[in-house]
Protein backbone atom coordinates (compact mmCIF):
# COMPACT_ATOMS: atom_id res chain seq x y z
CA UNK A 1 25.12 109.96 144.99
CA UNK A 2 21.48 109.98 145.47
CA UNK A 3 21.52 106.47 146.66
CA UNK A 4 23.69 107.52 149.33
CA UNK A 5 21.67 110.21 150.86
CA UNK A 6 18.96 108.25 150.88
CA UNK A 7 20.70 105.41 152.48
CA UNK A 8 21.75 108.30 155.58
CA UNK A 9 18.39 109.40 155.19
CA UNK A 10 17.11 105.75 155.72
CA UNK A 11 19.32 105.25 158.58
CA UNK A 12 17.81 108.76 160.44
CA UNK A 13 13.97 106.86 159.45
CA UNK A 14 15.08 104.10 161.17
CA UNK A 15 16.51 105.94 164.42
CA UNK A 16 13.26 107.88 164.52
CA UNK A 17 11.39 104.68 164.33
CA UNK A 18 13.05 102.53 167.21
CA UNK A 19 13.02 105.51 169.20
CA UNK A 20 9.47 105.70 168.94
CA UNK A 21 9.48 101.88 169.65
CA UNK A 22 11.47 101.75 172.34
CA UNK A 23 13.34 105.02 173.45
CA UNK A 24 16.00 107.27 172.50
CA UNK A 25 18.71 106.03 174.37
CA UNK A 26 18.13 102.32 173.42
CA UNK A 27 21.03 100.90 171.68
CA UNK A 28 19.80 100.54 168.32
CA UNK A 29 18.55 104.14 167.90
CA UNK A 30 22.65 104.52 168.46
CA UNK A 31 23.26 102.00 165.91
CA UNK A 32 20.94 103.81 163.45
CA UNK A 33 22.89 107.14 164.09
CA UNK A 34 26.15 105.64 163.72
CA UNK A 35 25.51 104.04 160.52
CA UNK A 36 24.26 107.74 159.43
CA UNK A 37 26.86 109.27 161.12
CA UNK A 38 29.37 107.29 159.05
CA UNK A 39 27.46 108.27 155.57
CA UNK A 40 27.98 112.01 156.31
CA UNK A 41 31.58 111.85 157.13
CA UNK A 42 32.59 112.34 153.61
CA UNK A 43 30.46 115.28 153.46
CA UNK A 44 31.70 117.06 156.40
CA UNK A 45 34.90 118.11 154.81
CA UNK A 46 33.29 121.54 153.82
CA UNK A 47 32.54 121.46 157.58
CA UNK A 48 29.00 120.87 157.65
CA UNK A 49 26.26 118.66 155.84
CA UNK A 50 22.55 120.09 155.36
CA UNK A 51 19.00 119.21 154.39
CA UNK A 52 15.93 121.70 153.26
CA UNK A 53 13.25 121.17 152.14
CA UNK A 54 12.30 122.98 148.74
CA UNK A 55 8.78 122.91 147.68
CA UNK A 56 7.97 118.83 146.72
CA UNK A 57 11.95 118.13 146.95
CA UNK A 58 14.78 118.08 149.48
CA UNK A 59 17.82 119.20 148.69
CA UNK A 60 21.11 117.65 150.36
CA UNK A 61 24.13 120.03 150.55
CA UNK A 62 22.02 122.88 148.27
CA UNK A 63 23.15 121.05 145.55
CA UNK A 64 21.59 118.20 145.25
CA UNK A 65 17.97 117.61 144.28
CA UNK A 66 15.91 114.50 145.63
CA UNK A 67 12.12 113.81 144.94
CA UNK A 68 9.70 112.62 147.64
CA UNK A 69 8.78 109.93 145.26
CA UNK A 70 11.15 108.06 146.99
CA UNK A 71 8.92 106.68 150.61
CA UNK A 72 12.12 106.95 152.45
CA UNK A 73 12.59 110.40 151.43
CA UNK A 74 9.15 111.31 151.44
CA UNK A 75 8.60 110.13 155.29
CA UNK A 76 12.11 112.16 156.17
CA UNK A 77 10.46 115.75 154.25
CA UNK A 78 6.90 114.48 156.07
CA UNK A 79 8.32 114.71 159.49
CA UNK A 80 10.50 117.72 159.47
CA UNK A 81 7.20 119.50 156.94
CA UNK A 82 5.38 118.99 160.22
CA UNK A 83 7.24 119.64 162.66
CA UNK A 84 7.63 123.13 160.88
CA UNK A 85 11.25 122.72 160.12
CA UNK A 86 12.49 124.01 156.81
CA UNK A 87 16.36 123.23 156.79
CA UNK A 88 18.52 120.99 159.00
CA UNK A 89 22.35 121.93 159.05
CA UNK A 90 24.76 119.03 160.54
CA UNK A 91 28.01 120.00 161.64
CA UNK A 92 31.55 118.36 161.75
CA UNK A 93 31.39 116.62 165.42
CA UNK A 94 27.98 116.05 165.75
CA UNK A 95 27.96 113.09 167.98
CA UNK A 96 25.32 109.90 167.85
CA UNK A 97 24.26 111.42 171.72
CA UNK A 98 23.04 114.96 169.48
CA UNK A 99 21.41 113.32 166.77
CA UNK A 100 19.79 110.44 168.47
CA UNK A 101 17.93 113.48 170.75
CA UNK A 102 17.21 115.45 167.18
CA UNK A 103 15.52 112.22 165.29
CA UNK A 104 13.74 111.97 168.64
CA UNK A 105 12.46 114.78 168.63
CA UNK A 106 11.01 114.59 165.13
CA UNK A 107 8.21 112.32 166.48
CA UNK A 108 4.54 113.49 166.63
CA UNK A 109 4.51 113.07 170.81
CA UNK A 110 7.37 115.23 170.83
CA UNK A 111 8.77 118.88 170.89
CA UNK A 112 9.86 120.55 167.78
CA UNK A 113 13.60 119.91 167.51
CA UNK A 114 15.73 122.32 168.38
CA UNK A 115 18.91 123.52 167.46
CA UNK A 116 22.20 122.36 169.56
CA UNK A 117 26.16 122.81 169.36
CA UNK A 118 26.03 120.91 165.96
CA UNK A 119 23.05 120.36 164.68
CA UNK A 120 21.64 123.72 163.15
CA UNK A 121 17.30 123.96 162.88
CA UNK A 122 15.68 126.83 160.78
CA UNK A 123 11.98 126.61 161.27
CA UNK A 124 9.76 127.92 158.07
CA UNK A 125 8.30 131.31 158.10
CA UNK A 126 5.79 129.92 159.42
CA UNK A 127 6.85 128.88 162.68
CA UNK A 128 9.38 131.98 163.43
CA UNK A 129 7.17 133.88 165.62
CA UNK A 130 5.25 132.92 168.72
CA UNK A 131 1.23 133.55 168.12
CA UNK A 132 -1.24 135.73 170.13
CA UNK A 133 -4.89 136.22 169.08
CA UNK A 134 -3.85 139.69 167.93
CA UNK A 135 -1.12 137.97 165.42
CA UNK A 136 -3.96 134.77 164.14
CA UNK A 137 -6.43 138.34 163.19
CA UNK A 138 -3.52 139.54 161.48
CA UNK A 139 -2.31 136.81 159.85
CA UNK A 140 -5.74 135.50 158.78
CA UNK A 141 -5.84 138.23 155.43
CA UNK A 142 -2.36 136.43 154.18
CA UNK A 143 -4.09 132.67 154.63
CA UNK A 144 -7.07 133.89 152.18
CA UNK A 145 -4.78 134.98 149.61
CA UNK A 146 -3.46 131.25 149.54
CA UNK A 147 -6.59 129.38 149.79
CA UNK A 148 -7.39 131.81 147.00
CA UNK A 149 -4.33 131.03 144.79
CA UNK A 150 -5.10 127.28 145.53
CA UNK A 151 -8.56 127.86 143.93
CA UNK A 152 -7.40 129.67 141.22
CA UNK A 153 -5.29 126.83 140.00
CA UNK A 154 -7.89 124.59 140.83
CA UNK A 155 -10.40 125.92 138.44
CA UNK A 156 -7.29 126.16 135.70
CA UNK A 157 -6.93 122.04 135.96
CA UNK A 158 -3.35 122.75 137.79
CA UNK A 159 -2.10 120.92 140.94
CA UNK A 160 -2.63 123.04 143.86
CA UNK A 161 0.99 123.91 145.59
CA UNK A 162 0.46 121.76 148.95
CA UNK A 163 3.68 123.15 150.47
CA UNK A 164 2.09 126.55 150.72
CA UNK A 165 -1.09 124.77 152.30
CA UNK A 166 1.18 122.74 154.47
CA UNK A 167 2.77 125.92 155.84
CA UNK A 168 -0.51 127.19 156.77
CA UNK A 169 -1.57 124.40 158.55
CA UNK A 170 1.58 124.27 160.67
CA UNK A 171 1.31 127.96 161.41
CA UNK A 172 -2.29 127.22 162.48
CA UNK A 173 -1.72 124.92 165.10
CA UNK A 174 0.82 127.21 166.14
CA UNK A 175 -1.14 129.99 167.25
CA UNK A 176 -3.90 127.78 168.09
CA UNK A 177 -1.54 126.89 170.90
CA UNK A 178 -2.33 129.55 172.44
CA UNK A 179 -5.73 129.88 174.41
CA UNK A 180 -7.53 132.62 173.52
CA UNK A 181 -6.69 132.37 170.04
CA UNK A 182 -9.89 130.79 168.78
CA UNK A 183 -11.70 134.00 169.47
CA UNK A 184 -10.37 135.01 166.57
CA UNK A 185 -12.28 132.58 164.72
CA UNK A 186 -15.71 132.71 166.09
CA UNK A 187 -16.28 135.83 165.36
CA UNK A 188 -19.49 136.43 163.04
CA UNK A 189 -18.01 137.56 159.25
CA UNK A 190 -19.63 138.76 156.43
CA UNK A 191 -20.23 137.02 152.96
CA UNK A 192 -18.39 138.83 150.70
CA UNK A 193 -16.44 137.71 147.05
CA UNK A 194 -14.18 136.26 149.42
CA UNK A 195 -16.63 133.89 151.43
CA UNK A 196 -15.00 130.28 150.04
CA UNK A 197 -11.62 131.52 150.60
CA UNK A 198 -12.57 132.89 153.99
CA UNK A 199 -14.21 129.94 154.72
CA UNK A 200 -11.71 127.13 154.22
CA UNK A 201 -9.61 129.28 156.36
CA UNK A 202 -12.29 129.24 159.30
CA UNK A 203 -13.07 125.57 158.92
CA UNK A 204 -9.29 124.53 159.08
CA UNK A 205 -8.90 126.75 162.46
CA UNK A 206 -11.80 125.12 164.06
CA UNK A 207 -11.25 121.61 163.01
CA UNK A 208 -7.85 122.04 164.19
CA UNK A 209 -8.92 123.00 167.57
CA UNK A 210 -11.67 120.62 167.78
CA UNK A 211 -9.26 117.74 166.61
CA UNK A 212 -6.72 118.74 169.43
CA UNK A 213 -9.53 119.37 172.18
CA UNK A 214 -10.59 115.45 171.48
CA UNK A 215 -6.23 114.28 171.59
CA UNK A 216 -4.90 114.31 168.24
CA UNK A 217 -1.65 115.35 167.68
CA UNK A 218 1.32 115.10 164.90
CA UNK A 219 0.51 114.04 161.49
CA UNK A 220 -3.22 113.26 162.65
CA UNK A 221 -3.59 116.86 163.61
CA UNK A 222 -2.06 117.72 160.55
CA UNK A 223 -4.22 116.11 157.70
CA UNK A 224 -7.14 117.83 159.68
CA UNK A 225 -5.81 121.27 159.32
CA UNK A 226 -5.03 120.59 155.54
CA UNK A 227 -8.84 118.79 154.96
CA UNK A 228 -10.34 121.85 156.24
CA UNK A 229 -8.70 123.64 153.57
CA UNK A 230 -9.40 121.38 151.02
CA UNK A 231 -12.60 120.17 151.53
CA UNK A 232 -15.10 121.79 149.48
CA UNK A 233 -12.99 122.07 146.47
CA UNK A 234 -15.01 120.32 144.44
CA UNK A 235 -17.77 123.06 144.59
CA UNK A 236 -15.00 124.66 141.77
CA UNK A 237 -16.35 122.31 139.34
CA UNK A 238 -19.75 123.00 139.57
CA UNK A 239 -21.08 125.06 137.06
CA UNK A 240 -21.37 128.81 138.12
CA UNK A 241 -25.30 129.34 137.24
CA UNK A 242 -26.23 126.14 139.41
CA UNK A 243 -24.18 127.30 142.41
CA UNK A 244 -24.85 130.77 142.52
CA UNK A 245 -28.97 130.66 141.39
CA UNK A 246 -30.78 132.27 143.68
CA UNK A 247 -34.38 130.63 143.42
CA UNK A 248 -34.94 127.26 144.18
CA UNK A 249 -32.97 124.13 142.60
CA UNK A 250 -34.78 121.56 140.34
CA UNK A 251 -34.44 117.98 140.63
CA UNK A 252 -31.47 117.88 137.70
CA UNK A 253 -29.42 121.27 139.36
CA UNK A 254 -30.19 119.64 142.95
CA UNK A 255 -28.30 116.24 141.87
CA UNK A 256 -25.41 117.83 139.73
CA UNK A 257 -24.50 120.03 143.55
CA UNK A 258 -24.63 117.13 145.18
CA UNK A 259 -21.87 115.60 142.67
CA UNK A 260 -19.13 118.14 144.04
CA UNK A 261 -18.10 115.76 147.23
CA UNK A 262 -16.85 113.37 144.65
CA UNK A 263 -15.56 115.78 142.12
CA UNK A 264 -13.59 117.11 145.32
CA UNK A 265 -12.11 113.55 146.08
CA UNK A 266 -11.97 113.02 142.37
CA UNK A 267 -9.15 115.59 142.05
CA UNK A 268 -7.64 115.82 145.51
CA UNK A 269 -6.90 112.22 144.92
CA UNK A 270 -4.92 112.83 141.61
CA UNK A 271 -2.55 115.05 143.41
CA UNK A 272 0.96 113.92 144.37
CA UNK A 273 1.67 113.28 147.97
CA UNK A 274 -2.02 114.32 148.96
CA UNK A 275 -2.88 112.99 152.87
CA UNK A 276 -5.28 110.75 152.67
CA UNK A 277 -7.56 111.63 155.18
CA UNK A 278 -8.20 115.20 152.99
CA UNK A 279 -9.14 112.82 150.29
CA UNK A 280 -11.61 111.02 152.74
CA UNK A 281 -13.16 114.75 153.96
CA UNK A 282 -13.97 116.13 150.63
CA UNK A 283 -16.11 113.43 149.89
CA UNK A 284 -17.42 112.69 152.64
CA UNK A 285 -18.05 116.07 154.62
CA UNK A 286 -22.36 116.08 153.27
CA UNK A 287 -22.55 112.62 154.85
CA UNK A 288 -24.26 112.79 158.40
CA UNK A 289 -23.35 110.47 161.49
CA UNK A 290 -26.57 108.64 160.98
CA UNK A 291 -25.54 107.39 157.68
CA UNK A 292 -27.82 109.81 155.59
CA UNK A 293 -26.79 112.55 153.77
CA UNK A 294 -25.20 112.54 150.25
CA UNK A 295 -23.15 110.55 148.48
CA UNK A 296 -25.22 107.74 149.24
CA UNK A 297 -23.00 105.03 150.66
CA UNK A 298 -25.79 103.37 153.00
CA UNK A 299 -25.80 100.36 150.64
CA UNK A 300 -22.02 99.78 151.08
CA UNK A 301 -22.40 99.78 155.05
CA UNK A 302 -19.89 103.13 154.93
CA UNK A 303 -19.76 104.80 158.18
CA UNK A 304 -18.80 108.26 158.10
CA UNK A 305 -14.73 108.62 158.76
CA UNK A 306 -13.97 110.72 162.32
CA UNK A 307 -12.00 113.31 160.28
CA UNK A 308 -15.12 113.73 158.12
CA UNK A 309 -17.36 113.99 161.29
CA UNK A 310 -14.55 117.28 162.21
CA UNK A 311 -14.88 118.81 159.17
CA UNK A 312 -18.71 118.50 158.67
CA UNK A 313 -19.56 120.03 162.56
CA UNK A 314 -17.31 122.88 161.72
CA UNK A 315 -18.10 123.67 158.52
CA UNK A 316 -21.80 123.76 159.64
CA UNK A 317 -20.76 126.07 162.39
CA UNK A 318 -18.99 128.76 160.15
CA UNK A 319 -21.18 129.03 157.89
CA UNK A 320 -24.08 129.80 160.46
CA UNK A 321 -21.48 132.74 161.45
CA UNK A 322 -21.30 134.23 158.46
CA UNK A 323 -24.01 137.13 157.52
CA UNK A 324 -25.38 136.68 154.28
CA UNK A 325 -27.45 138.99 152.28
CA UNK A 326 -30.59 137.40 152.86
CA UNK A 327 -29.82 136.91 156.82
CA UNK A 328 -27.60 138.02 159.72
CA UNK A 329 -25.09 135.93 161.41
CA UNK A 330 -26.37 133.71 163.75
CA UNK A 331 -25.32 133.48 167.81
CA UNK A 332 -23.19 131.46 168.94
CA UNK A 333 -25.87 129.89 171.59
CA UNK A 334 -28.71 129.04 168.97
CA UNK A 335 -26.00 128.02 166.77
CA UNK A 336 -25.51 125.37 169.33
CA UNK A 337 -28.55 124.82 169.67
CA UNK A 338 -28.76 123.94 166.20
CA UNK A 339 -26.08 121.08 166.89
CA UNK A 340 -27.47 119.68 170.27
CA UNK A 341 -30.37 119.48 167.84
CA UNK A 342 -28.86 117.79 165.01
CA UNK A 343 -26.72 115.07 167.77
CA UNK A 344 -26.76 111.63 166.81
CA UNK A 345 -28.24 112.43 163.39
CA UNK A 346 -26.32 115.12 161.45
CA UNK A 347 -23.41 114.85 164.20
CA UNK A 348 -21.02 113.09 166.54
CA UNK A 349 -22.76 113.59 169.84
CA UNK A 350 -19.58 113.31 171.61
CA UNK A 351 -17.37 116.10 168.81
CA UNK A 352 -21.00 118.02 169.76
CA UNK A 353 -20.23 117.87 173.70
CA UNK A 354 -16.41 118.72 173.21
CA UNK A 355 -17.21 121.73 170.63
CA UNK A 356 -19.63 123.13 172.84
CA UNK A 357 -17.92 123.03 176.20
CA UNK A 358 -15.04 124.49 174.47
CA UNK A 359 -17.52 127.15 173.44
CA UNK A 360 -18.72 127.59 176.91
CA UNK A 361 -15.08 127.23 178.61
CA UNK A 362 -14.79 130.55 176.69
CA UNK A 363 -17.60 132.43 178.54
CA UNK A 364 -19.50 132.34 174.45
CA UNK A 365 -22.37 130.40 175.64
CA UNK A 366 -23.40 133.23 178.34
């Protein structure tokens, strides 16, 4: 039985794909769905067949279990996890014309499918409601609680639930849509208990945006969102009386901080079905453009990673906006200031120009 479903499911991959190659009405994205179409048929006797997505699984028919081990089955959950789709309900009569526009439509340049006369979508809770500023305020308490959770399991040497994560990343870019919403986000904050949580949060919003400002979309846009939560992670692992001292580091405490970037990678990389590019960010978000910075990869000719260069400007930027006991937040303009400064060394001088203008587009520069 599994087999089988993943043989449909393979046939859907392969729809998806020449559409993407060619178009959706080229014959062999037809092919593709009639070869799928004939898999289901045994299924539709109870009417209808389905697929939703449960945590690391999918589940065919709410019966049947299949792991994301499996690539084919893992690219199928990838795709409808981004698109923000959490169940996919195929009716009796679905015709190759219906699902050749749905497998479309699960491409990165595309919309987010949407439901027709026999093919049923149900969007996560994620992705129900359309976002204002107002909502991304309110909604920003209920991301901190998961970041949280995520670093709570982290510091108990458990893997951190990415489908939660995921679901926050595709409810950012959501309400980042709209385009006032990243006022939300610049607003100066206040250091509290909560500041890592808090922070994550504020770095995934603003890479996000930044990311789309310079044209990434789909999965791209994606791994972003999901670096920015992940990227300092490996700050858990450093030991508490090093992180938090308040007088200046020695030599030994300086060098054992500056091991969390690959502590970060160390363990995001352990995780199952991890995107890559989060991997990349953790350890590589204290490297500067110029090739300084730490770890020390001069000698290996390693350039830092675009993704990285996202993260790093952001994360820079946040934390300036946060007020800390021993200082207030800083202002936006000397903030930027800060960057212009740090262009071609610490940072991308073009993610500088396209951060800023969007900064200024928004009347924060005045």
């Amino acid at each position: 039985m599994p087999e089988r479903i993943a043989a449909i499911i393979s046939d859907l991959m392969g729809a998806a794909s020449n559409a993407a190659l060619h178009s959706k009405e080229h014959p062999s994205v037809e092919d593709f769905c009639k070869k799928a179409l004939l898999g289901l048929e045994p299924f539709f006797s109870s009417g209808a067949a389905s697929f939703a997505i449960t945590g690391y699984t999918l589940r065919f028919n709410d019966f049947l279990t299949l792991s994301q081990k499996s690539l084919v089955v893992g690219t199928f959950v990838d795709k409808l996890r981004r698109k923000g789709i959490g169940k996919v309900t195929i009716r009796k009569g679905v015709t190759t014309t219906e699902l050749a526009a749905f497998v479309a439509d699960l491409l990165p340049s595309e919309r987010t499918p949407r439901s027709s006369p026999r093919i049923f979508v149900e969007q996560t809770s994620s992705t129900r409601t359309a976002g204002t500023p107002e909502i991304l305020g309110e909604m920003l308490p209920a991301a901190v609680r998961i970041v949280k959770e995520a670093h709570r399991k982290v510091l108990k040497a458990e893997p951190v639930d990415l489908d939660d994560l995921e679901g926050l990343v595709v409810r950012f870019i959501h309400l980042l849509g709209q385009p006032q919403s990243i006022l939300d986000v610049v607003k100066p904050h206040r250091a509290n208990q909560d500041y890592s949580y808090v922070h994550a949060v504020r770095v995934s919003l603003l890479a996000i945006d930044l990311a789309r400002a310079i044209g990434m979309e789909g999965d791209p846009l994606h791994q972003v969102g999901l670096a920015g939560l992940l990227f300092d992670v490996g700050r858990l692992f450093i030991p508490h009386e090093v992180l938090n001292k308040t007088g200046d580091l020695d030599e030994r405490e300086r060098a054992t901080i500056q091991q969390h970037p690959l502590y970060g990678a160390m363990y995001l990389a352990a995780l199952e079905d991890i995107p890559k590019l989060a991997v990349i960010a953790a350890f590589e978000h204290h490297m500067k453009f110029d090739g300084t910075g730490y770890p020390d990869t001069r000698w290996r000719d390693r350039h830092q990673h675009i993704v990285s260069q996202i993260v790093s400007l952001t994360d820079f930027f946040d934390a300036l906006r946060a007020q800390q006991p021993y200082r207030k937040a800083y202002a936006i303009p000397l903030i930027v200031k800060k960057m212009q400064e740090g262009a071609r060394k610490e940072f991308n001088p073009v993610l500088v120009q396209e951060f800023t203008g969007r900064l200024d587009r928004l009347g924060l520069l005045r």
